[in-house]
N, C-alpha and C. Protein backbone atom coordinates (compact mmCIF):
# COMPACT_ATOMS: atom_id res chain seq x y z
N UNK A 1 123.77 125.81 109.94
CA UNK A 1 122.63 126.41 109.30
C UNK A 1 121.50 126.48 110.33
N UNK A 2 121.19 127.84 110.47
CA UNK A 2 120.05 128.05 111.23
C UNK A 2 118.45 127.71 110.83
N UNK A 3 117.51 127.01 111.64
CA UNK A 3 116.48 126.46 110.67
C UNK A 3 115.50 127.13 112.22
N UNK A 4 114.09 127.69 111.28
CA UNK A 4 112.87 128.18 112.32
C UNK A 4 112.22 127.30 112.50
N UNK A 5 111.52 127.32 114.00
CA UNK A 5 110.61 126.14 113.93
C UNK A 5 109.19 126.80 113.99
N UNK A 6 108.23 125.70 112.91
CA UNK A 6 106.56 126.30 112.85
C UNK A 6 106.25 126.26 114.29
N UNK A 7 105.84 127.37 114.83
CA UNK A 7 104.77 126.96 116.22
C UNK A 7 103.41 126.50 115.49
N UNK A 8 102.79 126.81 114.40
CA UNK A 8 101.24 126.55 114.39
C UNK A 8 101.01 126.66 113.17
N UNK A 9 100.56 125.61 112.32
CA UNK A 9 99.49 126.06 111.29
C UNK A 9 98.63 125.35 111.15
N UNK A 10 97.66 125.37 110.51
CA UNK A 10 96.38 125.27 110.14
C UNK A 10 96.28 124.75 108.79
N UNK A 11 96.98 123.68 108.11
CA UNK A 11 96.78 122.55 107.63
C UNK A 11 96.99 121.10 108.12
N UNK A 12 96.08 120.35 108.56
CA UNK A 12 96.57 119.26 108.86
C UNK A 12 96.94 118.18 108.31
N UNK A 13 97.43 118.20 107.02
CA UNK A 13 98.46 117.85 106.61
C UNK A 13 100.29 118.04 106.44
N UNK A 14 100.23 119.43 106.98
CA UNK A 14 101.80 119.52 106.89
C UNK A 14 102.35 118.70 107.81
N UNK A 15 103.87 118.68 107.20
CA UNK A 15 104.83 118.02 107.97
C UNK A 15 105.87 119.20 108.09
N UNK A 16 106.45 119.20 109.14
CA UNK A 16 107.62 119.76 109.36
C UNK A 16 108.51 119.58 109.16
N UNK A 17 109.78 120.13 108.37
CA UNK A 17 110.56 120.32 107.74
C UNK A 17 112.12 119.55 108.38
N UNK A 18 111.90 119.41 109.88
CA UNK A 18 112.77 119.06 110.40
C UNK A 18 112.54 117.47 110.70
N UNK A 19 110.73 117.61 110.94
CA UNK A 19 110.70 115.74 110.56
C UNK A 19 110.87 114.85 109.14
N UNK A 20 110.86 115.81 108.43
CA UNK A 20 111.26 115.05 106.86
C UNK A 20 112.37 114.66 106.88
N UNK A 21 113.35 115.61 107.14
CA UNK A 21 114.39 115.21 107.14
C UNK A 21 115.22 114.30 107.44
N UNK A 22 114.63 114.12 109.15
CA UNK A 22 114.90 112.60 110.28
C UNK A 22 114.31 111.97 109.62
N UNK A 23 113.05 111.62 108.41
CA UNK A 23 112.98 110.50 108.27
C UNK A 23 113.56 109.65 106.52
N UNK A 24 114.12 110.74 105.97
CA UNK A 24 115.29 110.11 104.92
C UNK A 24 116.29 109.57 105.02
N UNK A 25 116.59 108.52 105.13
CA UNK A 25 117.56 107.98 105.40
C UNK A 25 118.52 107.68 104.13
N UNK A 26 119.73 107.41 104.36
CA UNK A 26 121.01 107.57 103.57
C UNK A 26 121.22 106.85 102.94
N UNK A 27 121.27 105.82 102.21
CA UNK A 27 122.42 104.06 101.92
C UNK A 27 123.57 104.02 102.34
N UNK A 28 123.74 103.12 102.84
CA UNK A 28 125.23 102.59 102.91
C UNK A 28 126.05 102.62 101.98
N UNK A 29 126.94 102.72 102.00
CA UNK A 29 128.03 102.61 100.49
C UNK A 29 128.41 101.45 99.67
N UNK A 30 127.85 100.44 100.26
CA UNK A 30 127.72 99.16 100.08
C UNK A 30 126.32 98.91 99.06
N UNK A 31 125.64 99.90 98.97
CA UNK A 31 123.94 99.73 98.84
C UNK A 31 123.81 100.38 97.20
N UNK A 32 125.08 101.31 96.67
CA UNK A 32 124.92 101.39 95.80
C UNK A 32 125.92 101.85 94.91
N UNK A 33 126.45 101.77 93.59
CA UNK A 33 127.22 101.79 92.78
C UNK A 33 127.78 103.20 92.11
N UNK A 34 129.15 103.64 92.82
CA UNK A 34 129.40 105.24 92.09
C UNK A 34 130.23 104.99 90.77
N UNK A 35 129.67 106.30 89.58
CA UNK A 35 129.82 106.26 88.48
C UNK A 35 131.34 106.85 88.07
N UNK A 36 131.96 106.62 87.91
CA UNK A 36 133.63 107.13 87.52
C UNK A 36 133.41 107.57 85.98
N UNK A 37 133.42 109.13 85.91
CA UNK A 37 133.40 109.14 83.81
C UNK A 37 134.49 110.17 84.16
N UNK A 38 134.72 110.15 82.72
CA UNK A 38 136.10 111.68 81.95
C UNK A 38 135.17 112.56 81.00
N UNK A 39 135.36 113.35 81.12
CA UNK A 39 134.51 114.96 80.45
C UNK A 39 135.74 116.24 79.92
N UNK A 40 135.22 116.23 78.70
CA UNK A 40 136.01 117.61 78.50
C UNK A 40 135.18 118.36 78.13
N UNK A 41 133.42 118.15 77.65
CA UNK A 41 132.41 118.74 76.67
C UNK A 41 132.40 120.19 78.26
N UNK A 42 132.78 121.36 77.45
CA UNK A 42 132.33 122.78 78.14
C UNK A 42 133.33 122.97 79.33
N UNK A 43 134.25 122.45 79.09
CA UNK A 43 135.31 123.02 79.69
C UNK A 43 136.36 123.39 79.22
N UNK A 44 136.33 124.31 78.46
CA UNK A 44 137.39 124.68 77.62
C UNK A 44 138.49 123.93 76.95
N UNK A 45 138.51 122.06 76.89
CA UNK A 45 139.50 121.63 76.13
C UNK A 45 140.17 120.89 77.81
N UNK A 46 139.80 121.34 78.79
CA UNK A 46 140.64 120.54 80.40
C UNK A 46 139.55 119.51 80.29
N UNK A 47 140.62 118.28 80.50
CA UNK A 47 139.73 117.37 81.00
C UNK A 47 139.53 117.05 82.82
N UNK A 48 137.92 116.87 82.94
CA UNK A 48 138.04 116.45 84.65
C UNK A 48 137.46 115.32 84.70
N UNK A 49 137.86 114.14 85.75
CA UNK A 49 137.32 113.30 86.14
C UNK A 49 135.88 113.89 87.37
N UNK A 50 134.94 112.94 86.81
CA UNK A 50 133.71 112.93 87.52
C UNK A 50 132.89 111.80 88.51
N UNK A 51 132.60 111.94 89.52
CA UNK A 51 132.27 111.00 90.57
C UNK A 51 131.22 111.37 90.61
N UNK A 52 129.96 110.67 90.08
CA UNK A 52 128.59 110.57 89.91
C UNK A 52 127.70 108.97 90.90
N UNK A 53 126.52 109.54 91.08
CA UNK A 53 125.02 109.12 91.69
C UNK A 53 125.73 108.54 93.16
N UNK A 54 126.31 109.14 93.83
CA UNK A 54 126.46 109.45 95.26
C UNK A 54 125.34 109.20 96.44
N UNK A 55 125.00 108.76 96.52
CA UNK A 55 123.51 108.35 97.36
C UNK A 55 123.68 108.36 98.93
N UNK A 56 124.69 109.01 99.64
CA UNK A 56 125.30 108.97 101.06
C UNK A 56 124.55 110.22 101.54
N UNK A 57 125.04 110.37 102.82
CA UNK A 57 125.05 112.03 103.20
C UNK A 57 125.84 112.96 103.15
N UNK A 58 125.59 114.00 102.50
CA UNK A 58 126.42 114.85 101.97
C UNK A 58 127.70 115.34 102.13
N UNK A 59 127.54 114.95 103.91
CA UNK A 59 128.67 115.62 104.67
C UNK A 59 129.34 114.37 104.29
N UNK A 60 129.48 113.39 104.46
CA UNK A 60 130.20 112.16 103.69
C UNK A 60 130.82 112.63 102.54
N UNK A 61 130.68 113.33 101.59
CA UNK A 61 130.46 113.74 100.32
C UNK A 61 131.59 114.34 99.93
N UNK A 62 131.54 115.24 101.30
CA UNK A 62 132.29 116.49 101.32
C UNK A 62 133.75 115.89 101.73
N UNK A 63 133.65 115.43 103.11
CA UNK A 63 134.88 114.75 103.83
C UNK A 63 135.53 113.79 102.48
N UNK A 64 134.78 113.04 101.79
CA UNK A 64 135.05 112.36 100.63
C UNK A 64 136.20 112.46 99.70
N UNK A 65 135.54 113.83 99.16
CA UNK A 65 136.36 114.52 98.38
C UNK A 65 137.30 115.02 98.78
N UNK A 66 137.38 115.38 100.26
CA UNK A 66 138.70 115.87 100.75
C UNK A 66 139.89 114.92 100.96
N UNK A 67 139.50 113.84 101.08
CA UNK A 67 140.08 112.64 100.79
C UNK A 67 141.15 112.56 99.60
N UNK A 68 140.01 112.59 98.84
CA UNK A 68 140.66 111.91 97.43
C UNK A 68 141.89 113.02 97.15
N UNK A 69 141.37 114.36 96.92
CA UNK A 69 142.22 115.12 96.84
C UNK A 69 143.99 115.36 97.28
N UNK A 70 143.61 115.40 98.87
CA UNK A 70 144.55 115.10 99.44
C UNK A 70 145.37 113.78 99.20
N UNK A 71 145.27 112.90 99.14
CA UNK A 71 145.84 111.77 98.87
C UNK A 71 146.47 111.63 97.55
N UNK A 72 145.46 111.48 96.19
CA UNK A 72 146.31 112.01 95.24
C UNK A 72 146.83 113.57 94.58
N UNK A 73 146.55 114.43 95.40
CA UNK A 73 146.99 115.37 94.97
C UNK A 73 147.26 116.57 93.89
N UNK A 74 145.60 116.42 94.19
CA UNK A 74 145.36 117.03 92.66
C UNK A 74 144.00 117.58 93.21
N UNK A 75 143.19 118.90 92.17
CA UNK A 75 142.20 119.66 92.76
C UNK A 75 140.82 119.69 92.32
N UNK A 76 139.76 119.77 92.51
CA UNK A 76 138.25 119.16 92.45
C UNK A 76 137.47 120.18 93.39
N UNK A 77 136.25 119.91 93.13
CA UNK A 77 134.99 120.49 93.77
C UNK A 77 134.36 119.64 93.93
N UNK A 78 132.82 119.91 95.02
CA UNK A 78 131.93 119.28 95.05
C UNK A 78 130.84 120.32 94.34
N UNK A 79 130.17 119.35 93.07
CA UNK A 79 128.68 121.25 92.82
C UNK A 79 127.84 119.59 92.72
N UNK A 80 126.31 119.73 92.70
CA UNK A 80 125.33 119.18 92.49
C UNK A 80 125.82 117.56 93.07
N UNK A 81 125.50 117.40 94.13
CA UNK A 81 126.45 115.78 94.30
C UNK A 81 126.97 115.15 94.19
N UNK A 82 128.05 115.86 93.27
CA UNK A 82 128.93 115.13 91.84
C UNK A 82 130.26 116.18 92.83
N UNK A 83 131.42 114.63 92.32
CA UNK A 83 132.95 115.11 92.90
C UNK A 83 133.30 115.21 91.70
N UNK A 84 134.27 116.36 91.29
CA UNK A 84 134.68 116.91 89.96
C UNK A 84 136.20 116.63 90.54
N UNK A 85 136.99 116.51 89.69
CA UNK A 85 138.14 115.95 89.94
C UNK A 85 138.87 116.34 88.76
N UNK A 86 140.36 117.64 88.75
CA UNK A 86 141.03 117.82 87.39
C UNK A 86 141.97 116.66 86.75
N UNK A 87 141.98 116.75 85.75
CA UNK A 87 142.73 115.89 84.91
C UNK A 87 142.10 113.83 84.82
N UNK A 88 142.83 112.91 84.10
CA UNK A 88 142.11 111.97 83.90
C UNK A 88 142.77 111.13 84.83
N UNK A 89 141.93 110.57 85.49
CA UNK A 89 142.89 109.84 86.56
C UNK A 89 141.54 108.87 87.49
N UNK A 90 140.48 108.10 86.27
CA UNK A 90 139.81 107.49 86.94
C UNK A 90 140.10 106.12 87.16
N UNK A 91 141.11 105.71 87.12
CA UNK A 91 142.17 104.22 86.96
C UNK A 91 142.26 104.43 88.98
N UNK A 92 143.12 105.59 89.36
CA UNK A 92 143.31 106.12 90.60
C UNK A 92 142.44 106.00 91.78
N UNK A 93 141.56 107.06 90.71
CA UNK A 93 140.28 107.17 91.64
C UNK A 93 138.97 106.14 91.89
N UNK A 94 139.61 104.76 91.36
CA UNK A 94 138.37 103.45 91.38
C UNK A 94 139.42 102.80 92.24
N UNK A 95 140.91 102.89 92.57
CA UNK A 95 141.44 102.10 93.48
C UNK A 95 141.49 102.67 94.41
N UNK A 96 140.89 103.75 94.91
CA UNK A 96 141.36 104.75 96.19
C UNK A 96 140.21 104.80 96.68
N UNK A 97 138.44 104.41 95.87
CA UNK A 97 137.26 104.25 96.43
C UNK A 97 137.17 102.80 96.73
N UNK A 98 137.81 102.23 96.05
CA UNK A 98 137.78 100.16 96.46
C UNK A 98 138.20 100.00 97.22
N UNK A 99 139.52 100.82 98.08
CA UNK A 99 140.16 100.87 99.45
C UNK A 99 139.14 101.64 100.66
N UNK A 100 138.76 101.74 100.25
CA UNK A 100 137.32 102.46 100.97
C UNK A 100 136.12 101.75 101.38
N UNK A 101 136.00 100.57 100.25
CA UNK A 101 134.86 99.45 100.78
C UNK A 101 133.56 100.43 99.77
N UNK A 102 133.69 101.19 98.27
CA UNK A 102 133.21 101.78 97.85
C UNK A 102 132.65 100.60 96.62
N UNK A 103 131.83 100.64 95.94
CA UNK A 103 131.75 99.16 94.56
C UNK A 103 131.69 101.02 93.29
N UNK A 104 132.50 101.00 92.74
CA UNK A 104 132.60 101.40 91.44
C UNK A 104 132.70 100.93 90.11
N UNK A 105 132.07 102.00 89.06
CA UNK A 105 132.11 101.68 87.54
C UNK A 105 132.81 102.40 87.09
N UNK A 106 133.50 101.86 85.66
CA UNK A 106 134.07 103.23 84.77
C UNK A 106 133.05 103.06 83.64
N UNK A 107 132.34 104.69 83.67
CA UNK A 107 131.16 104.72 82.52
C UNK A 107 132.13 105.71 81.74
N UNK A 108 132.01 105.07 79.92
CA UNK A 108 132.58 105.84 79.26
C UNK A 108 134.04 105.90 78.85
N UNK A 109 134.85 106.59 78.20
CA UNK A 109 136.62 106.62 77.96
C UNK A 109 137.07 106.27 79.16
C-alpha cells in the first residue's frame, strides 16, 4: 500500500499518519484472550465457527488464518478482525490455538 507523505501544514497540532502508526503497538498473544463462538443467526441455516477480539497485527491475523485452514482443512475468511471459519469445529480450533501458545475461551454453544 502506497501512503503520501505531508511536506507542510499549518496546524501545529497534527501528527502524521505514518507516526501514529509506529507508535501503536500490538499485544503479545500471551497479553490477551481470543473468543471461540458458533453462529448460524444470518447465514442461511450454515453454521460458522468464529475467532473474535484478536488484538495482534493484522498480518499475524491473516498468516493465522491461513494456518488454521490449512491444517484442518476446511474454509474461512478474515472480514472485520474476526476469523470466520465453516462448520462447528471450535473443540479443534481451541487445540490448534493452545498449540500455538494462544489462551482461548469457548463463548456460547
Amino acid at each position: 500500500m502506497k501512503k503520501g507523505n505531508i511536506i507542510y501544514s499549518t496546524n501545529k497540532d497534527f501528527k502524521n499518519q505514518i507516526d501514529c502508526e509506529e507508535e501503536y503497538a500490538y499485544l503479545d498473544k500471551t497479553q490477551y484472550v481470543l473468543s471461540i463462538c458458533y453462529e448460524k443467526k444470518g447465514r442461511s441455516g450454515k453454521g460458522v465457527t468464529i475467532i473474535k477480539d484478536f488484538q495482534g497485527n493484522p498480518e499475524i491475523l491473516d498468516s493465522l488464518s491461513k494456518e488454521i485452514k490449512t491444517s484442518l482443512g476446511i474454509g474461512g475468511s478474515v472480514k472485520k478482525g474476526e476469523i470466520i471459519l465453516q462448520g462447528r469445529i471450535q473443540e479443534k480450533v481451541m487445540k490448534f490455538l493452545n498449540s500455538k501458545n494462544y489462551k482461548t475461551k469457548k463463548v456460547g454453544g
